[in-house]
N, C-alpha and C. Protein backbone atom coordinates (compact mmCIF):
# COMPACT_ATOMS: atom_id res chain seq x y z
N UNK A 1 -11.39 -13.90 -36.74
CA UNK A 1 -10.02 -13.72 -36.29
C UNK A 1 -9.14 -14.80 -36.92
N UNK A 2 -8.02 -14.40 -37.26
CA UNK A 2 -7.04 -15.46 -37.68
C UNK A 2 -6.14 -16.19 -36.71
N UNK A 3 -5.65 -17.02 -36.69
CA UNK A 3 -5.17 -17.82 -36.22
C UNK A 3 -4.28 -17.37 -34.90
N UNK A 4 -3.25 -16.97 -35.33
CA UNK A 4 -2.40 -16.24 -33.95
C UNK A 4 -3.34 -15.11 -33.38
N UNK A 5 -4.04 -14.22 -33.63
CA UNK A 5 -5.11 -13.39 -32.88
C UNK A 5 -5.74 -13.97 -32.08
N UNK A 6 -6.75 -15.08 -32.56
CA UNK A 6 -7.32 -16.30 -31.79
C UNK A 6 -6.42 -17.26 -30.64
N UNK A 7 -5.33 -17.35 -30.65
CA UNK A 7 -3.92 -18.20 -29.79
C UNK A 7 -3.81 -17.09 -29.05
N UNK A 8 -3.64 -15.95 -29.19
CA UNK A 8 -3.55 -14.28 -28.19
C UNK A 8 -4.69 -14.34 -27.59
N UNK A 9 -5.55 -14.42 -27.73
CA UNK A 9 -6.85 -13.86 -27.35
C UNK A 9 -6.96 -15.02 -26.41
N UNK A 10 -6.75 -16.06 -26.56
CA UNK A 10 -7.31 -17.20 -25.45
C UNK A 10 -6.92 -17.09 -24.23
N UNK A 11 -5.11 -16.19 -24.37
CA UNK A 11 -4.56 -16.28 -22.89
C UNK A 11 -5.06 -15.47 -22.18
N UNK A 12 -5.63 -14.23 -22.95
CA UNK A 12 -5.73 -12.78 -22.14
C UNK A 12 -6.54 -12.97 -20.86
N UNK A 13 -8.10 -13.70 -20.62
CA UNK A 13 -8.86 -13.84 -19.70
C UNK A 13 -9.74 -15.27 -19.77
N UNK A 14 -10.42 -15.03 -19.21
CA UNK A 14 -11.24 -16.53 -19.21
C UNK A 14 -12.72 -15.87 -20.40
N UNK A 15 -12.90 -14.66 -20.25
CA UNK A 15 -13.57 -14.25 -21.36
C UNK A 15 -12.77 -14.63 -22.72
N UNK A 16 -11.45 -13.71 -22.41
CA UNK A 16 -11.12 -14.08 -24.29
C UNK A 16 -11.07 -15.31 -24.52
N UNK A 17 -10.98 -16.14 -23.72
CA UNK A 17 -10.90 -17.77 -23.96
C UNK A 17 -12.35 -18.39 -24.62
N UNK A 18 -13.66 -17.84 -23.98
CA UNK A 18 -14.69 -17.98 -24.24
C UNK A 18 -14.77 -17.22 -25.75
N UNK A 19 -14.46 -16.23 -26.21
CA UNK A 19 -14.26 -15.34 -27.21
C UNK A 19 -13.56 -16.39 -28.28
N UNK A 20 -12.39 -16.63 -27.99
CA UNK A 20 -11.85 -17.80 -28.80
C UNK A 20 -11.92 -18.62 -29.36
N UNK A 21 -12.54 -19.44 -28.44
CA UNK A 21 -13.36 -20.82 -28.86
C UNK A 21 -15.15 -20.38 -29.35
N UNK A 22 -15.60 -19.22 -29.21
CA UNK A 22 -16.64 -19.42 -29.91
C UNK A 22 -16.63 -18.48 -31.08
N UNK A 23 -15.79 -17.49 -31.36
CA UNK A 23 -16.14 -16.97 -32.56
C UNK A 23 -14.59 -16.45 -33.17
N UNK A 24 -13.40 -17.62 -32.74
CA UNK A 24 -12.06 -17.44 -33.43
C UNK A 24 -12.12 -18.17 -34.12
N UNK A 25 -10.67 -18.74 -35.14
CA UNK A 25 -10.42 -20.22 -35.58
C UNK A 25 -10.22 -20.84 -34.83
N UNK A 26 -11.18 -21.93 -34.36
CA UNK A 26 -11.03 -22.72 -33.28
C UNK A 26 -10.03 -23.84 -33.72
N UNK A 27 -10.63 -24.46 -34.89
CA UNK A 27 -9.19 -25.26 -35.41
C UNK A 27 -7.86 -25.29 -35.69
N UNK A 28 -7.85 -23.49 -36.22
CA UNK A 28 -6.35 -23.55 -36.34
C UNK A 28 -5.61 -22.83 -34.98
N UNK A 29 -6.13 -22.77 -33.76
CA UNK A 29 -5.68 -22.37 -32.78
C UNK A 29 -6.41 -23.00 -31.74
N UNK A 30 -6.24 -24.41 -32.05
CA UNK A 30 -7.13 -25.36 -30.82
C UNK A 30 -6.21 -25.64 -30.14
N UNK A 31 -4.90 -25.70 -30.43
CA UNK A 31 -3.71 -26.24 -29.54
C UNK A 31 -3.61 -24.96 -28.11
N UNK A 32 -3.77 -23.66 -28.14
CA UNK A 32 -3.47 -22.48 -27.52
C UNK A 32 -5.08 -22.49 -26.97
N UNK A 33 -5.93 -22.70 -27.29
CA UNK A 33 -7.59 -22.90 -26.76
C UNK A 33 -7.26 -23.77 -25.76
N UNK A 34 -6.74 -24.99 -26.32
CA UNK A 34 -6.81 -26.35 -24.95
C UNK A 34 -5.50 -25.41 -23.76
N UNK A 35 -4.46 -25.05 -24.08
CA UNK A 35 -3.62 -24.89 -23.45
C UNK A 35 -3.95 -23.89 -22.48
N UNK A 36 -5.05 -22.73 -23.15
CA UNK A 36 -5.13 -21.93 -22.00
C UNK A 36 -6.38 -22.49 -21.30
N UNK A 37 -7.18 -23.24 -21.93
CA UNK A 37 -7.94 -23.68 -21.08
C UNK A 37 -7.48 -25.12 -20.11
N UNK A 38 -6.82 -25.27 -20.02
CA UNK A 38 -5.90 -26.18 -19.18
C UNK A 38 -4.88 -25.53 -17.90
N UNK A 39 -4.69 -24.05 -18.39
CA UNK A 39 -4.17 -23.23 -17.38
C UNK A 39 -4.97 -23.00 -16.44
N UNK A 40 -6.16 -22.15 -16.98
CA UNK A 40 -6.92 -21.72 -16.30
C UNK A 40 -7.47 -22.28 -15.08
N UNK A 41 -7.71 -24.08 -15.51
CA UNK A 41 -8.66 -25.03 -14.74
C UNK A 41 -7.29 -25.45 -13.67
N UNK A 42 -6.27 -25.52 -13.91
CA UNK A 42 -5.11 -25.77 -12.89
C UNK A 42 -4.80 -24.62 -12.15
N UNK A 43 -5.29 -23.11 -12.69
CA UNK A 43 -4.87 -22.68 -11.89
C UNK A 43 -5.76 -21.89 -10.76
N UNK A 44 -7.14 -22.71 -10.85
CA UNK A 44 -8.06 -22.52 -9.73
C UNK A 44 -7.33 -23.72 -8.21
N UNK A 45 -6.14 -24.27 -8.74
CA UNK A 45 -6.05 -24.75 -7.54
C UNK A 45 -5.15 -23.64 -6.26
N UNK A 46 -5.03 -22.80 -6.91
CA UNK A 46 -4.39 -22.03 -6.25
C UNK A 46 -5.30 -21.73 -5.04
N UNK A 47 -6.07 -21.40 -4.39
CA UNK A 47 -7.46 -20.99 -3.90
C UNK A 47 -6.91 -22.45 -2.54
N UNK A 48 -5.93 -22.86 -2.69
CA UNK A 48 -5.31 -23.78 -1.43
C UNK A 48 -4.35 -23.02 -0.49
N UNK A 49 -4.54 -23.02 0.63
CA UNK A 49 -3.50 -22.03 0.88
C UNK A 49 -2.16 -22.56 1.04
N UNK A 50 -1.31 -21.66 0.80
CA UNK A 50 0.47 -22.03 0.87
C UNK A 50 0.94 -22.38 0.13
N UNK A 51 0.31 -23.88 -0.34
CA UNK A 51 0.97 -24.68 -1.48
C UNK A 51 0.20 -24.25 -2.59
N UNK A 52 -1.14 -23.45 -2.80
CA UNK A 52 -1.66 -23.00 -3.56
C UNK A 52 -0.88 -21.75 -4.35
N UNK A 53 -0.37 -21.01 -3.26
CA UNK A 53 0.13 -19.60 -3.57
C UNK A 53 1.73 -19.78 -4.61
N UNK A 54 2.14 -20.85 -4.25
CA UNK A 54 3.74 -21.57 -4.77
C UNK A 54 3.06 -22.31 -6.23
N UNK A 55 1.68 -22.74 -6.51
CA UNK A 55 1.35 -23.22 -7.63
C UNK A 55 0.80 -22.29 -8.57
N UNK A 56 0.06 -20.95 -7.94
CA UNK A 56 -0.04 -20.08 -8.64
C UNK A 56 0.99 -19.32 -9.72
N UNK A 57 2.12 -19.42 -9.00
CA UNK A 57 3.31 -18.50 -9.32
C UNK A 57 4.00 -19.83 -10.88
N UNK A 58 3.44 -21.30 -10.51
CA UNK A 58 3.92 -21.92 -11.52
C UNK A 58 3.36 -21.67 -12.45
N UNK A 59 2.27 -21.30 -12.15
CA UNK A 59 0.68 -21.27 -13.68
C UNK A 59 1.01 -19.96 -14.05
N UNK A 60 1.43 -18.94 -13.25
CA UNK A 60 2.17 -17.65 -13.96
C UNK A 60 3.02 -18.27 -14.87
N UNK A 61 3.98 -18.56 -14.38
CA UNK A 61 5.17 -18.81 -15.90
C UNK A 61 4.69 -19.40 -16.61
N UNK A 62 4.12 -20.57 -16.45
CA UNK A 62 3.47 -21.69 -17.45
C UNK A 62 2.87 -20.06 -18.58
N UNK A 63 2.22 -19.67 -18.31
CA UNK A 63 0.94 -18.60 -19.17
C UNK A 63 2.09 -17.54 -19.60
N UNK A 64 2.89 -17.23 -19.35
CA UNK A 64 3.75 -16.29 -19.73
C UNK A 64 4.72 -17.22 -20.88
N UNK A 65 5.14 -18.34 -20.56
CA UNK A 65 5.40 -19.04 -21.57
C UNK A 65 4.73 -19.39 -22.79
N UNK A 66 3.60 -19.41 -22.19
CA UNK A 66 2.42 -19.99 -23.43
C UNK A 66 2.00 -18.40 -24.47
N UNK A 67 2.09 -17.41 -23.82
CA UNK A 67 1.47 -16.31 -23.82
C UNK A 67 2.38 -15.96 -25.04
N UNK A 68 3.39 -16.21 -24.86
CA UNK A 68 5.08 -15.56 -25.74
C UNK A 68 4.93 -16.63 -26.86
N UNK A 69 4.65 -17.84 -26.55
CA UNK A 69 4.87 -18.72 -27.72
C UNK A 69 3.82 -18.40 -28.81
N UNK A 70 2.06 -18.14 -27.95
CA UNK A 70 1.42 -17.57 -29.24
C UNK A 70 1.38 -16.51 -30.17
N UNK A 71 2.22 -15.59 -29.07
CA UNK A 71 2.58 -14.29 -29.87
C UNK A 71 3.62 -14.64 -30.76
N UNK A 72 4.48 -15.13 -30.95
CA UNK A 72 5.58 -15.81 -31.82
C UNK A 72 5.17 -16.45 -32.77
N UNK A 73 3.56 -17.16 -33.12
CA UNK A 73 3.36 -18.45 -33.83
C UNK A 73 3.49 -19.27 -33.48
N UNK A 74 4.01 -20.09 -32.11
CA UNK A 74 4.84 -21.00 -32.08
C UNK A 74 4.03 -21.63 -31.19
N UNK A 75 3.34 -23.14 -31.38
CA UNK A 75 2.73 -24.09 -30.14
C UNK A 75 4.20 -24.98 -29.57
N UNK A 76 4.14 -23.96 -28.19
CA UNK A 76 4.78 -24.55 -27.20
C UNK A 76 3.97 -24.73 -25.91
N UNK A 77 4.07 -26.13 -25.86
CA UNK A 77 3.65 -27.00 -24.60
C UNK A 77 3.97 -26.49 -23.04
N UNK A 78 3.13 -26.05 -22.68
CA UNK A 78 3.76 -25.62 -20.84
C UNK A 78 4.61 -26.98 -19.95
N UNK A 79 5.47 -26.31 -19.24
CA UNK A 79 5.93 -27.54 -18.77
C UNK A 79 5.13 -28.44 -17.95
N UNK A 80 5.34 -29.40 -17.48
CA UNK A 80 4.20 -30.56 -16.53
C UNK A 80 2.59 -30.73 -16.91
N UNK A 81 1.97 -29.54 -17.29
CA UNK A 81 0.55 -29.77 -18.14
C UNK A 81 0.33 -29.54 -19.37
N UNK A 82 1.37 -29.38 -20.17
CA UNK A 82 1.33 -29.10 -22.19
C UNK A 82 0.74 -30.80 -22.52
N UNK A 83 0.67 -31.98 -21.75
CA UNK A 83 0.84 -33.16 -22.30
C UNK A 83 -1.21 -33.12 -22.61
N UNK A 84 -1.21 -32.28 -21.58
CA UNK A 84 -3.22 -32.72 -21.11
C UNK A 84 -4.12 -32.02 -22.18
N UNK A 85 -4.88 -32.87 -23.01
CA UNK A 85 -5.99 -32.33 -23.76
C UNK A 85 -6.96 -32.11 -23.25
N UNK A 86 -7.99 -31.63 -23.63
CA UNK A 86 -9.11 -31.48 -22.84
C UNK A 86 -9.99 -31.49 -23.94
N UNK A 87 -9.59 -30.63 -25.05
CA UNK A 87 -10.23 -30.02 -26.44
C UNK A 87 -9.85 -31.16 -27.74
N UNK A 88 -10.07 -31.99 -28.08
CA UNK A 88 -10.11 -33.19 -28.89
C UNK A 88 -9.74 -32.29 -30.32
């Protein structure tokens, strides 16, 4: 897969993410790899109730943001967690 296919593919599920990182360009779409895998892991906090359900709805936009930027080409940072690596 090429590069933006691989940045698409990461947001779709926690499979395509796994899909991504093991048989995309992991390098040239490590920025959209860490990012959705940084969604994902923030947005198991949802599973809190109340304040969970109000953080879910943030990790929605966050991923809809992220989601649009890889479809575009474009590494854009989610707001409040774009700063966090995880993926070196």
């Amino acid at each position: 897969m090429d590069t933006k296919t691989t940045g698409i593919v990461a947001y779709l599920t926690w499979i395509g993410l796994l899909v991504a990182f093991l048989a995309g360009d992991k390098e040239g779409a490590k920025f959209h790899i860490n990012q959705s895998l940084v969604l994902f892991l923030f947005g198991l906090l949802g599973a809190i109730p109340f304040v969970g359900w109000a953080w879910d709805v943030f990790i929605f936009v966050c991923w809809i943001i992220a989601f649009v930027g890889a479809c575009q080409g474009q590494e854009k940072e989610v707001p409040l967690l774009g700063k966090i690596k995880i993926i070196k």
